[in-house]
N, C-alpha and C. Protein backbone atom coordinates (compact mmCIF):
# COMPACT_ATOMS: atom_id res chain seq x y z
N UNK A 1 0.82 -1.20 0.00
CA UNK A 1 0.00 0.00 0.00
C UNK A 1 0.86 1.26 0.00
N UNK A 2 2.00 1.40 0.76
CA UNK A 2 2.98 2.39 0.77
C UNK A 2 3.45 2.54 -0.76
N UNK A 3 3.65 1.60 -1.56
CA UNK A 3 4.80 1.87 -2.65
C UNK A 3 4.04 2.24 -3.45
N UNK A 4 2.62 2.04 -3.48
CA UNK A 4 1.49 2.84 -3.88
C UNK A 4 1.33 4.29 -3.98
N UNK A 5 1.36 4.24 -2.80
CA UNK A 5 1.04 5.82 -2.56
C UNK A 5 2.77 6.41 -2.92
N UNK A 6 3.58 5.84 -2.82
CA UNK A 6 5.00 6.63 -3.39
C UNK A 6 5.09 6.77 -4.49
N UNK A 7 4.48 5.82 -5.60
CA UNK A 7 4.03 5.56 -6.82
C UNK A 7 3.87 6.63 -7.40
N UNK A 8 2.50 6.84 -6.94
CA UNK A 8 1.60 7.76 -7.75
C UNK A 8 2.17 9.14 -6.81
N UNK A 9 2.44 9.88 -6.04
CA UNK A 9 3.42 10.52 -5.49
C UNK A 9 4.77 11.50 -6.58
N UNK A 10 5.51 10.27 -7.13
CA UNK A 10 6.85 10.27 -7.45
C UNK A 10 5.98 10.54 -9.18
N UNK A 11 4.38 9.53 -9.88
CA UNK A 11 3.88 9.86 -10.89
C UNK A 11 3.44 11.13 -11.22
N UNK A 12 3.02 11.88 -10.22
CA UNK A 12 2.17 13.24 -9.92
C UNK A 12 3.90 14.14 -10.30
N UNK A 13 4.84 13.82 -9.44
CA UNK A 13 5.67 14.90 -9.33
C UNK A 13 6.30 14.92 -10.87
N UNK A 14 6.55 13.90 -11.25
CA UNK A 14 7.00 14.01 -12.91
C UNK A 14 5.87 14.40 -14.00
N UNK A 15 5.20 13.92 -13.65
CA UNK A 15 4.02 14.86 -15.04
C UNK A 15 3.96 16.26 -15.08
N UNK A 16 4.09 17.26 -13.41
CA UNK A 16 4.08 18.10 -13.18
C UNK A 16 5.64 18.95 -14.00
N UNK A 17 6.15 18.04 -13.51
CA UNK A 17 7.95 18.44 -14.02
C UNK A 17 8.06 18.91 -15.61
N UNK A 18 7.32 17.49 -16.39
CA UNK A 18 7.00 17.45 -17.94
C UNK A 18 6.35 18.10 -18.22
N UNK A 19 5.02 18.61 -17.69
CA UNK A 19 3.91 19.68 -18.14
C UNK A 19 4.66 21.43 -18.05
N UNK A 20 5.21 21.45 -16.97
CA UNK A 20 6.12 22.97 -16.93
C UNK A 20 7.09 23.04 -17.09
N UNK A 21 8.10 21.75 -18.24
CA UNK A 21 9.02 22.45 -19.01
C UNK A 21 8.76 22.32 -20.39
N UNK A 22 8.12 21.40 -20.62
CA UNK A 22 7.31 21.08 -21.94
C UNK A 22 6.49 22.41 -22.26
N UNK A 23 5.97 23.40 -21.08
CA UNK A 23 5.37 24.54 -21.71
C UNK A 23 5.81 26.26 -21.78
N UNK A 24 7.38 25.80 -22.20
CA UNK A 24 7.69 27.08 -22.20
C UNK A 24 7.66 27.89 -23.35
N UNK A 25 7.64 29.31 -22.97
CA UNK A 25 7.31 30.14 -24.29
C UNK A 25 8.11 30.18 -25.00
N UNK A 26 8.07 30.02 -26.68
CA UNK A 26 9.01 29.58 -27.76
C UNK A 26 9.88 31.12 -27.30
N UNK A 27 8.50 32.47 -27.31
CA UNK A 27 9.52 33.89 -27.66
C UNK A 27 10.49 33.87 -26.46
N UNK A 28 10.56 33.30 -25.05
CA UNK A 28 11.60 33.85 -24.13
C UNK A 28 13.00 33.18 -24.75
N UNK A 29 13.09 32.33 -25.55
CA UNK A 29 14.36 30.86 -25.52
C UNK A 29 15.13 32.19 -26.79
N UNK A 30 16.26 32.00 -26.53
CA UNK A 30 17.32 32.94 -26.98
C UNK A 30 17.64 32.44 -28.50
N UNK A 31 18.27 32.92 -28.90
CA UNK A 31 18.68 32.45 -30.28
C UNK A 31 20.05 31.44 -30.13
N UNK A 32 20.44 30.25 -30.52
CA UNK A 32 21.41 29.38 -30.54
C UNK A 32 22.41 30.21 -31.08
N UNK A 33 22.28 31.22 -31.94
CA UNK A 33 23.18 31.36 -32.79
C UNK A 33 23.48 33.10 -32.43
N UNK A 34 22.98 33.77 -31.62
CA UNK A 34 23.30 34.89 -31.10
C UNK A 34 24.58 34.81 -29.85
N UNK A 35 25.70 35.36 -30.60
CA UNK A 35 26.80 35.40 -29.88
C UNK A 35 27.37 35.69 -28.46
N UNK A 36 27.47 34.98 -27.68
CA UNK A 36 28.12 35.33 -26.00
C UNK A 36 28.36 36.92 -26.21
N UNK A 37 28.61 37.56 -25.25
CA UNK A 37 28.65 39.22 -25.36
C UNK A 37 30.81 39.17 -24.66
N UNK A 38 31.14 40.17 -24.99
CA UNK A 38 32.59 39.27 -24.22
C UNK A 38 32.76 40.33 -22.68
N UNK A 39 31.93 41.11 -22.22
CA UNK A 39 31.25 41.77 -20.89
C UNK A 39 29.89 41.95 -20.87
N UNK A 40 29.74 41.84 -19.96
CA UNK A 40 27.97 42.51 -19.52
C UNK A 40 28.04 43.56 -18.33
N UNK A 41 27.66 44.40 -18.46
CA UNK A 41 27.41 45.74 -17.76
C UNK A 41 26.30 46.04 -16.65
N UNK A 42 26.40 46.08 -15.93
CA UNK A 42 24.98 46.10 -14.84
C UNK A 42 25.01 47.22 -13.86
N UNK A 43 23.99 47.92 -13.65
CA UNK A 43 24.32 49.00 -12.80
C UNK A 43 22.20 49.65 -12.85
N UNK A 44 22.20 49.67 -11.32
CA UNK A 44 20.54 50.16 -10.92
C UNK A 44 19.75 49.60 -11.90
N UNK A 45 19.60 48.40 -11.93
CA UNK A 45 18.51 47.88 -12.71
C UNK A 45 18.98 47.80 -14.73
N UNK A 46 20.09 48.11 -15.02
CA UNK A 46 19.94 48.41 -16.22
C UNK A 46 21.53 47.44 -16.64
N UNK A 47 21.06 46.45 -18.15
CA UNK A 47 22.58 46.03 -18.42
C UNK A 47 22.75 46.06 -19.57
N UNK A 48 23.86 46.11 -19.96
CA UNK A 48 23.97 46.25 -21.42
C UNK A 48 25.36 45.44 -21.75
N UNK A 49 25.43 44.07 -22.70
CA UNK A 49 25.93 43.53 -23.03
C UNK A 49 27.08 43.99 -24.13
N UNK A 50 27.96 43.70 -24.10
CA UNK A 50 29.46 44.39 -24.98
C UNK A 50 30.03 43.35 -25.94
N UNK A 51 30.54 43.34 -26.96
CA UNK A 51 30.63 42.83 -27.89
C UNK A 51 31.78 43.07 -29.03
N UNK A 52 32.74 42.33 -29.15
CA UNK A 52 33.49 42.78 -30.40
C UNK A 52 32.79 42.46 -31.86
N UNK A 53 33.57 43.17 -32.86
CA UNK A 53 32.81 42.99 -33.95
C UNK A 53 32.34 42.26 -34.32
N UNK A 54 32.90 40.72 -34.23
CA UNK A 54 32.62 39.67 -34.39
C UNK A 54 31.56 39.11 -33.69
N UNK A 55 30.94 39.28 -33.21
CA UNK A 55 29.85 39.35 -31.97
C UNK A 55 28.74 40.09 -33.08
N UNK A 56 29.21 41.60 -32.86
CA UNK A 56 28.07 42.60 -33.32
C UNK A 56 27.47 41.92 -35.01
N UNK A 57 28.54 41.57 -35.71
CA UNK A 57 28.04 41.22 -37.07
C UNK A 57 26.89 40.95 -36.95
N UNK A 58 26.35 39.41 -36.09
CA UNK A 58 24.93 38.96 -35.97
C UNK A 58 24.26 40.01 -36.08
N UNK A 59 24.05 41.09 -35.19
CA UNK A 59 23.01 41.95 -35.06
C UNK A 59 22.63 42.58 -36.51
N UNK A 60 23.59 42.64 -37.37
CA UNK A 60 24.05 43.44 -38.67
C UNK A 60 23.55 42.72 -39.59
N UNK A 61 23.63 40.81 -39.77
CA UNK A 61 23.03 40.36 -40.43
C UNK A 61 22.24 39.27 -40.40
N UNK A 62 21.05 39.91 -39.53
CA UNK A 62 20.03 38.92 -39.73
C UNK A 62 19.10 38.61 -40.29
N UNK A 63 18.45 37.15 -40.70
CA UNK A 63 17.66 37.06 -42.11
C UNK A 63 16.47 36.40 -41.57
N UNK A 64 15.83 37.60 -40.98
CA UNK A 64 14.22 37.10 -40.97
C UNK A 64 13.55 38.21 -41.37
N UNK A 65 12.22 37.96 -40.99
CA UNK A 65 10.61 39.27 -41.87
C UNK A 65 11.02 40.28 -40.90
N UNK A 66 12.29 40.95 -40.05
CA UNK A 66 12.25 42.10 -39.31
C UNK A 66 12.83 42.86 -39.85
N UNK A 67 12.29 44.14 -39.68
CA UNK A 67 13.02 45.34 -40.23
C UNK A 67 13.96 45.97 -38.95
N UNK A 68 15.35 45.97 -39.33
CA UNK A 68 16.18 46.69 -38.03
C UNK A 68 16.94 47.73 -38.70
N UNK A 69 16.56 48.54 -37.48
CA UNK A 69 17.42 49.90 -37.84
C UNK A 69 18.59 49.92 -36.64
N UNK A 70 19.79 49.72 -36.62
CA UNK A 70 20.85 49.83 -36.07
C UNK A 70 21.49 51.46 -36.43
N UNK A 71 21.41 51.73 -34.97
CA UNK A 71 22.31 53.12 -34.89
C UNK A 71 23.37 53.34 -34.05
N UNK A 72 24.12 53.72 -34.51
CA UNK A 72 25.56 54.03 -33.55
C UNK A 72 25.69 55.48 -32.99
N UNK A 73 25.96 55.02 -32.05
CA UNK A 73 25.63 56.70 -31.54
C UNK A 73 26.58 56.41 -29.92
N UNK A 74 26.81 57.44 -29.25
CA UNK A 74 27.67 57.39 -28.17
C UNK A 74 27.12 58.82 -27.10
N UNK A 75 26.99 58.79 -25.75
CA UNK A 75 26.54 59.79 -24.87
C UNK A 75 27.35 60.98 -25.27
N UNK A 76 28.49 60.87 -25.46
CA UNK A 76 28.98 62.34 -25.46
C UNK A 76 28.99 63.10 -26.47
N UNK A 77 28.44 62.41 -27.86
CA UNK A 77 27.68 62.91 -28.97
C UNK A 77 26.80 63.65 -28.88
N UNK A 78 26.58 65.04 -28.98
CA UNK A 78 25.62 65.84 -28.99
C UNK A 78 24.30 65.62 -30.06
N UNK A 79 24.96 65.39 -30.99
CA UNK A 79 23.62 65.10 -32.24
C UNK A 79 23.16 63.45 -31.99
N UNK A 80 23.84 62.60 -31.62
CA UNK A 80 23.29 61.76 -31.07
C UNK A 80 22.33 61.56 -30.02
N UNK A 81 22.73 61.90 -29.13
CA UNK A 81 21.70 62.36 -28.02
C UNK A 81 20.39 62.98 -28.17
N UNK A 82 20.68 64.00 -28.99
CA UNK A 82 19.71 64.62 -29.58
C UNK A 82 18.18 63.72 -30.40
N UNK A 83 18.61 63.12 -31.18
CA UNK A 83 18.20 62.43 -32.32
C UNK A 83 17.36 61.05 -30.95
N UNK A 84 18.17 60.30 -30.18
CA UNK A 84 17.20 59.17 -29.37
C UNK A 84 15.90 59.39 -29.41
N UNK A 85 15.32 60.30 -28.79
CA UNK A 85 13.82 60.14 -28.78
C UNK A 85 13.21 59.99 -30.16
N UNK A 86 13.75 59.50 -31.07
CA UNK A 86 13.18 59.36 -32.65
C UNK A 86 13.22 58.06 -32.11
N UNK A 87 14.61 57.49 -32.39
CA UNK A 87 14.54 56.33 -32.75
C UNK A 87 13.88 55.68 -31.30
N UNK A 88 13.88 55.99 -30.14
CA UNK A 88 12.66 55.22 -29.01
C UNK A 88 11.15 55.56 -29.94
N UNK A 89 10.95 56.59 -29.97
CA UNK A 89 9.43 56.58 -30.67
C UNK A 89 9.66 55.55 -32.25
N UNK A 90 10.14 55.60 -33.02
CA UNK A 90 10.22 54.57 -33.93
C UNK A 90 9.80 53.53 -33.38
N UNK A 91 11.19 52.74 -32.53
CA UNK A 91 10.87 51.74 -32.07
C UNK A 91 9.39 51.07 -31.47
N UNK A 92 8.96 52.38 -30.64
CA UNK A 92 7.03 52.07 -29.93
C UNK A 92 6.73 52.06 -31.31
N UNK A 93 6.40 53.16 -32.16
CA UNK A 93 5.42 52.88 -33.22
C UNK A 93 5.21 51.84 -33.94
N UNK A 94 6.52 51.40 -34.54
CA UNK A 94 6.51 50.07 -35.31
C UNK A 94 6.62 49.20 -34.85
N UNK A 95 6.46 48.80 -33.70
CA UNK A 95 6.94 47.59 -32.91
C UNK A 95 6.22 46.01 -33.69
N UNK A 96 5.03 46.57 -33.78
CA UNK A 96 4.15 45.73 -34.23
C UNK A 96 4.03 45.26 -35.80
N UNK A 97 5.04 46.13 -36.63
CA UNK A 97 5.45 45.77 -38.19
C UNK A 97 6.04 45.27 -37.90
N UNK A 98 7.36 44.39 -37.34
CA UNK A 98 8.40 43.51 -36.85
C UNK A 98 9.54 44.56 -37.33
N UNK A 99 9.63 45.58 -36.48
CA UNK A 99 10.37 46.72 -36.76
C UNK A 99 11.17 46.89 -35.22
N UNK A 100 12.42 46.96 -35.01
CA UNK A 100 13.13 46.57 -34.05
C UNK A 100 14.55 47.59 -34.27
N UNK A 101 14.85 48.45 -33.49
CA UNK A 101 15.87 49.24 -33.12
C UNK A 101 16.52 48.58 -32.17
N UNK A 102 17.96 49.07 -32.39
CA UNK A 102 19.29 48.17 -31.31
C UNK A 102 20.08 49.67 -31.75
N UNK A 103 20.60 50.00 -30.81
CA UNK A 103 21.59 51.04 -30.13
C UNK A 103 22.96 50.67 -29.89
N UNK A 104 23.76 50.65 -30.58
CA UNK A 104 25.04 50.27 -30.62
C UNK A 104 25.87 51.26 -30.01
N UNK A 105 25.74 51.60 -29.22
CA UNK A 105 27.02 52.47 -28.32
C UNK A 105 28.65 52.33 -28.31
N UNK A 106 29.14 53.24 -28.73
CA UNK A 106 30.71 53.35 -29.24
C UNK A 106 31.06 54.39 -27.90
N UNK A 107 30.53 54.90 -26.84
CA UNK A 107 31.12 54.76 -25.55
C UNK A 107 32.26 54.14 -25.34
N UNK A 108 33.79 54.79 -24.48
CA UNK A 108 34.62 54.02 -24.12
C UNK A 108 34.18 53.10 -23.02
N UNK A 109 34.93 51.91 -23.01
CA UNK A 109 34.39 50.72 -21.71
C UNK A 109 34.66 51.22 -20.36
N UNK A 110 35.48 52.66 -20.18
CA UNK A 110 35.33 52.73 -18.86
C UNK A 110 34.42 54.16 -18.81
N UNK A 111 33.60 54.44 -19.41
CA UNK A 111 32.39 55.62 -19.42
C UNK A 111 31.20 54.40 -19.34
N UNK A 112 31.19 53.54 -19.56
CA UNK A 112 30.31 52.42 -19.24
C UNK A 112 28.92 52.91 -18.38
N UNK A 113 29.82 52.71 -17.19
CA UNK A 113 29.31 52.88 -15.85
C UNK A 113 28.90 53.94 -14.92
N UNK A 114 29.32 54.77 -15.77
CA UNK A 114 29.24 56.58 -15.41
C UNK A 114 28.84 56.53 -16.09
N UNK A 115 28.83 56.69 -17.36
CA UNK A 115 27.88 57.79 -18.22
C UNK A 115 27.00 56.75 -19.20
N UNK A 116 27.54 55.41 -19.49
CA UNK A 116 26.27 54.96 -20.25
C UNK A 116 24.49 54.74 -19.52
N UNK A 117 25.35 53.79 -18.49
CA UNK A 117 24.08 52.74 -17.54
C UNK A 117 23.37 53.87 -16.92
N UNK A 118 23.83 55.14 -16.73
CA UNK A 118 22.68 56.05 -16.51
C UNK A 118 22.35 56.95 -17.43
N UNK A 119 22.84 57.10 -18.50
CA UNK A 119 21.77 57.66 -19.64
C UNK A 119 20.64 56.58 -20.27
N UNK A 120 20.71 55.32 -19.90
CA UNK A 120 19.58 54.66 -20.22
C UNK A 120 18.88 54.55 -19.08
N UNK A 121 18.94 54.57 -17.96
CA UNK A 121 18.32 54.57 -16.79
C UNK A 121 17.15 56.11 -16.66
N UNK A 122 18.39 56.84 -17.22
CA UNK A 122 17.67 58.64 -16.64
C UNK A 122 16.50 58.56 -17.80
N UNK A 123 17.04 58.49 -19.02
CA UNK A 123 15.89 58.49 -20.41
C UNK A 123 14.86 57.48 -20.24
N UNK A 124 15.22 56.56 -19.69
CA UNK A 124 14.36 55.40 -19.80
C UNK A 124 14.02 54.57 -21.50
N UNK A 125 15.22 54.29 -21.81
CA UNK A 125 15.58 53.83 -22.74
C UNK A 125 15.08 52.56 -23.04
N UNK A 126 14.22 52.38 -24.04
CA UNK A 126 13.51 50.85 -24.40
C UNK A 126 13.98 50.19 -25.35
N UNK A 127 15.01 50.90 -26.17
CA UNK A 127 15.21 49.57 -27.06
C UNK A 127 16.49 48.93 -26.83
N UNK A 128 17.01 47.97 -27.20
CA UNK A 128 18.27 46.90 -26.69
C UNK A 128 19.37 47.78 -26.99
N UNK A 129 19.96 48.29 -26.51
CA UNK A 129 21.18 48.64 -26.30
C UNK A 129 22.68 47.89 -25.82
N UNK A 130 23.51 48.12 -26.84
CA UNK A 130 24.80 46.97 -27.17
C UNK A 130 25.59 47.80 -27.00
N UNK A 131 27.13 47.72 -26.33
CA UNK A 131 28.38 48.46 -26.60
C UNK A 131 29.55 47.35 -27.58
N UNK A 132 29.88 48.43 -28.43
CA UNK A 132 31.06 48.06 -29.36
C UNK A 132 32.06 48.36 -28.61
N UNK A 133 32.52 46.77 -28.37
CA UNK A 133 33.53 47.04 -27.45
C UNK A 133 35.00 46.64 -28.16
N UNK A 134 35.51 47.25 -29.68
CA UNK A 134 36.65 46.57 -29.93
C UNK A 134 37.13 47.87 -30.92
N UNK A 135 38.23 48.20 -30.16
CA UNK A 135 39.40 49.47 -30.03
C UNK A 135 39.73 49.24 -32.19
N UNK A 136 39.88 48.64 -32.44
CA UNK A 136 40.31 48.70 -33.64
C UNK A 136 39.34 49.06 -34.80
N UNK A 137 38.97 50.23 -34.88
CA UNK A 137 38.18 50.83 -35.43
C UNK A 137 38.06 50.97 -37.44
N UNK A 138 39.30 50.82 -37.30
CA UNK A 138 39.55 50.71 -38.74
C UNK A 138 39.47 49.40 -39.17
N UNK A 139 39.52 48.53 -38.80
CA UNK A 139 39.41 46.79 -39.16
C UNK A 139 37.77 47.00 -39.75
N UNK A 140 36.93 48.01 -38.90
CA UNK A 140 35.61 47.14 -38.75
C UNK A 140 34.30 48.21 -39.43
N UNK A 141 35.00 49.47 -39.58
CA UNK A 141 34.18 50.22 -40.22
C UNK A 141 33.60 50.63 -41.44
N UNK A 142 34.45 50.08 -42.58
CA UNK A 142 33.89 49.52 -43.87
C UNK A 142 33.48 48.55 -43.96
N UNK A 143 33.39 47.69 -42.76
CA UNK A 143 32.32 46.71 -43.18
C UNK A 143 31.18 46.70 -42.55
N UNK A 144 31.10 47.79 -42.07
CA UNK A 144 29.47 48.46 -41.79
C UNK A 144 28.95 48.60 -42.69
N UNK A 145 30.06 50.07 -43.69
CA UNK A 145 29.35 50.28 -44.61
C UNK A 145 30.65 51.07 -45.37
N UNK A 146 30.73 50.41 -46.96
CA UNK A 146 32.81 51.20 -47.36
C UNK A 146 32.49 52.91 -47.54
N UNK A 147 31.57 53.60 -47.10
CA UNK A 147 31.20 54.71 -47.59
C UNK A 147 31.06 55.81 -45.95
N UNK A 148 30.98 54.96 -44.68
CA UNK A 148 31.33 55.39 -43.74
C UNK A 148 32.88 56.18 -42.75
N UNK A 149 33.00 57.32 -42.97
CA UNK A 149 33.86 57.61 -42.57
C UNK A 149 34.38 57.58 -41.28
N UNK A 150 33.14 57.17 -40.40
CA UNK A 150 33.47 56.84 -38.99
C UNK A 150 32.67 58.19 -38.01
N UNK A 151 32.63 58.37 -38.40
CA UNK A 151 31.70 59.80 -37.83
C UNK A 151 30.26 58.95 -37.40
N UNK A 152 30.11 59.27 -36.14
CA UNK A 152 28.23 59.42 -35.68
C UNK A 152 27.46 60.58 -35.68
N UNK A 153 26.41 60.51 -35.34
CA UNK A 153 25.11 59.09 -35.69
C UNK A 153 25.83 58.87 -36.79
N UNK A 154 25.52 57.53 -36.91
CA UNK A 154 25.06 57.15 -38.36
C UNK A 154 24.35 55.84 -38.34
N UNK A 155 23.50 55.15 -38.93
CA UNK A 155 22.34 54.47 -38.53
C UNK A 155 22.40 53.33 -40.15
N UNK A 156 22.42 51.93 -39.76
CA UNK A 156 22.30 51.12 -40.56
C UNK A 156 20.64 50.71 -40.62
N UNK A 157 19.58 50.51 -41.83
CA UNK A 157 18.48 50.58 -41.85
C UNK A 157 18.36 48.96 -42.49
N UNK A 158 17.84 47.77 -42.44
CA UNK A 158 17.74 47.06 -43.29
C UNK A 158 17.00 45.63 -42.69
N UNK A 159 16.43 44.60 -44.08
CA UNK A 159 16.15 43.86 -44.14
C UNK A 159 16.23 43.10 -44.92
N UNK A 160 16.50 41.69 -44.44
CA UNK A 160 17.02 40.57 -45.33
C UNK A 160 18.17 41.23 -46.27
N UNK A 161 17.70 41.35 -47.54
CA UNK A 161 19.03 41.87 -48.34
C UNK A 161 18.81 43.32 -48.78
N UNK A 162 17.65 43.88 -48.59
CA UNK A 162 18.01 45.73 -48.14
C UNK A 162 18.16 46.39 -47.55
N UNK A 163 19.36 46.87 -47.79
CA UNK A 163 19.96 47.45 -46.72
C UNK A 163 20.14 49.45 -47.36
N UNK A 164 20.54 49.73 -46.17
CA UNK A 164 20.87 51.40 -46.66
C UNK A 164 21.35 51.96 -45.21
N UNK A 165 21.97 52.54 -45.48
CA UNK A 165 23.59 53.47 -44.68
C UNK A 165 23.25 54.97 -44.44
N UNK A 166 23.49 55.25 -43.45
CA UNK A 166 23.09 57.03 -43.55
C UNK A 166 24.18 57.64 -42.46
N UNK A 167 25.19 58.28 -42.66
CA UNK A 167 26.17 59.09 -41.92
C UNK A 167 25.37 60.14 -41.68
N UNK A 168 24.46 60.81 -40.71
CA UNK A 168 23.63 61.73 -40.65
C UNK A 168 22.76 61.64 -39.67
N UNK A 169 22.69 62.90 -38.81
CA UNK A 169 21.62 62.73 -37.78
C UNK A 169 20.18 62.88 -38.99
N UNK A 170 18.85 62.15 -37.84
CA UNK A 170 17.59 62.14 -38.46
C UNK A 170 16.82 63.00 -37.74
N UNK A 171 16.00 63.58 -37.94
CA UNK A 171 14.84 63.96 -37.44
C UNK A 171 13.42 63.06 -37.13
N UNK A 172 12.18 63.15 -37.06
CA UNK A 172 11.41 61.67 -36.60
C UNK A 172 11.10 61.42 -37.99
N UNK A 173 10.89 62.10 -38.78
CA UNK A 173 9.95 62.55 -39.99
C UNK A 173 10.99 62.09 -41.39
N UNK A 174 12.62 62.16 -40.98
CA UNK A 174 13.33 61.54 -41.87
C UNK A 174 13.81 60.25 -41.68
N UNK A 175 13.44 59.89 -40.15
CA UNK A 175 13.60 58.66 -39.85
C UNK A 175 12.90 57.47 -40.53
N UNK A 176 11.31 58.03 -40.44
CA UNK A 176 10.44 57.50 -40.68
C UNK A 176 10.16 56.79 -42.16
N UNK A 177 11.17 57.97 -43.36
CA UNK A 177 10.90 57.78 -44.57
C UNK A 177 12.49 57.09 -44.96
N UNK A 178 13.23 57.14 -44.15
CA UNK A 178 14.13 55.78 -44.16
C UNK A 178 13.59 54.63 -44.00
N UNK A 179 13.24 54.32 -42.93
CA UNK A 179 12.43 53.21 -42.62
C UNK A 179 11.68 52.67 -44.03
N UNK A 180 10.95 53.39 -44.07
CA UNK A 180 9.33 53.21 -45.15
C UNK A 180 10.26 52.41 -46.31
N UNK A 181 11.34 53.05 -46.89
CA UNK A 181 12.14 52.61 -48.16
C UNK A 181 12.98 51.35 -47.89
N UNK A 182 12.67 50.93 -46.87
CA UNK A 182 13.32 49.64 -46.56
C UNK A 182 12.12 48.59 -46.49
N UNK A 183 11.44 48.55 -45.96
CA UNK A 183 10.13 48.14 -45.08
C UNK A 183 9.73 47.45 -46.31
């Protein structure tokens, strides 16, 4: 009668086990193929993962129905700074076209912690934010784009295989009609 009741006990606890890992949500499970970060950054609630180029490429070329606008931009950039509340409002508006902004921060790694993790904290910054974390700048900047001189903003727009390059701060209204010509 005991091995009974341990039975069905030890039966109850494994179905339970199988039913709540068997039902996890496909969207939380990460991508296999999205690269380790080579730091992660943490500070009052806010982190932001760092990455050499080799890392960042993924973000640069991925081939599904999303439209991503990748911008490089850095806090102590004035026209950068400036220009964020576009691309956060972009990001809300289109969220729902499979339209997805990532913030590539060219911040040095030791402004990190001072001046990045609380300009996304103070703004309240919603879209994924990445630091380029690899000093050799010339290795990696024509293959952003061979027409980039290295100067920010400048904002990669694209999907699947259209793509388009813009060395230039945006306004919301020129953002928008970047976007549209990709989309």
């Amino acid at each position: 009668m005991k091995t009974s009741k341990l039975f069905k006990t030890l039966l109850f606890t494994l179905s339970l086990t199988l039913f709540f890992t068997g039902c996890k949500d496909a969207k939380t499970e990460e991508d296999p193929n999205k690269p380790k970060p080579v730091q992660v950054y943490q500070k009052d609630g806010v982190t932001v993962n760092a990455y050499d180029f080799a890392g960042l490429e993924y973000f640069l070329n991925r081939d599904d129905n999303t439209t991503y606008v990748v911008n490089f931009w850095a806090t102590w950039c004035v026209p950068c700074v400036e220009e964020m509340p576009y691309f956060e409002k972009l990001g809300e508006e289109y969220k729902d076209d499979n339209v997805k902004v990532l913030l590539v921060s060219l911040d040095m790694p030791k402004m990190v912690e001072s001046k990045l993790l609380p300009f996304i904290k103070d703004n309240d910054i919603k879209s994924e934010v990445v630091l380029l974390r690899d000093p050799d700048a010339n290795s990696w900047i024509s293959k952003i784009s061979p027409s980039w001189s290295g100067a920010i903003p400048a904002t990669v727009i694209y999907k699947k295989d259209k793509k388009s390059f813009y060395e230039q701060s945006f306004d919301y209204e020129q953002l928008v009609s970047a976007l549209d010509s990709i989309k």
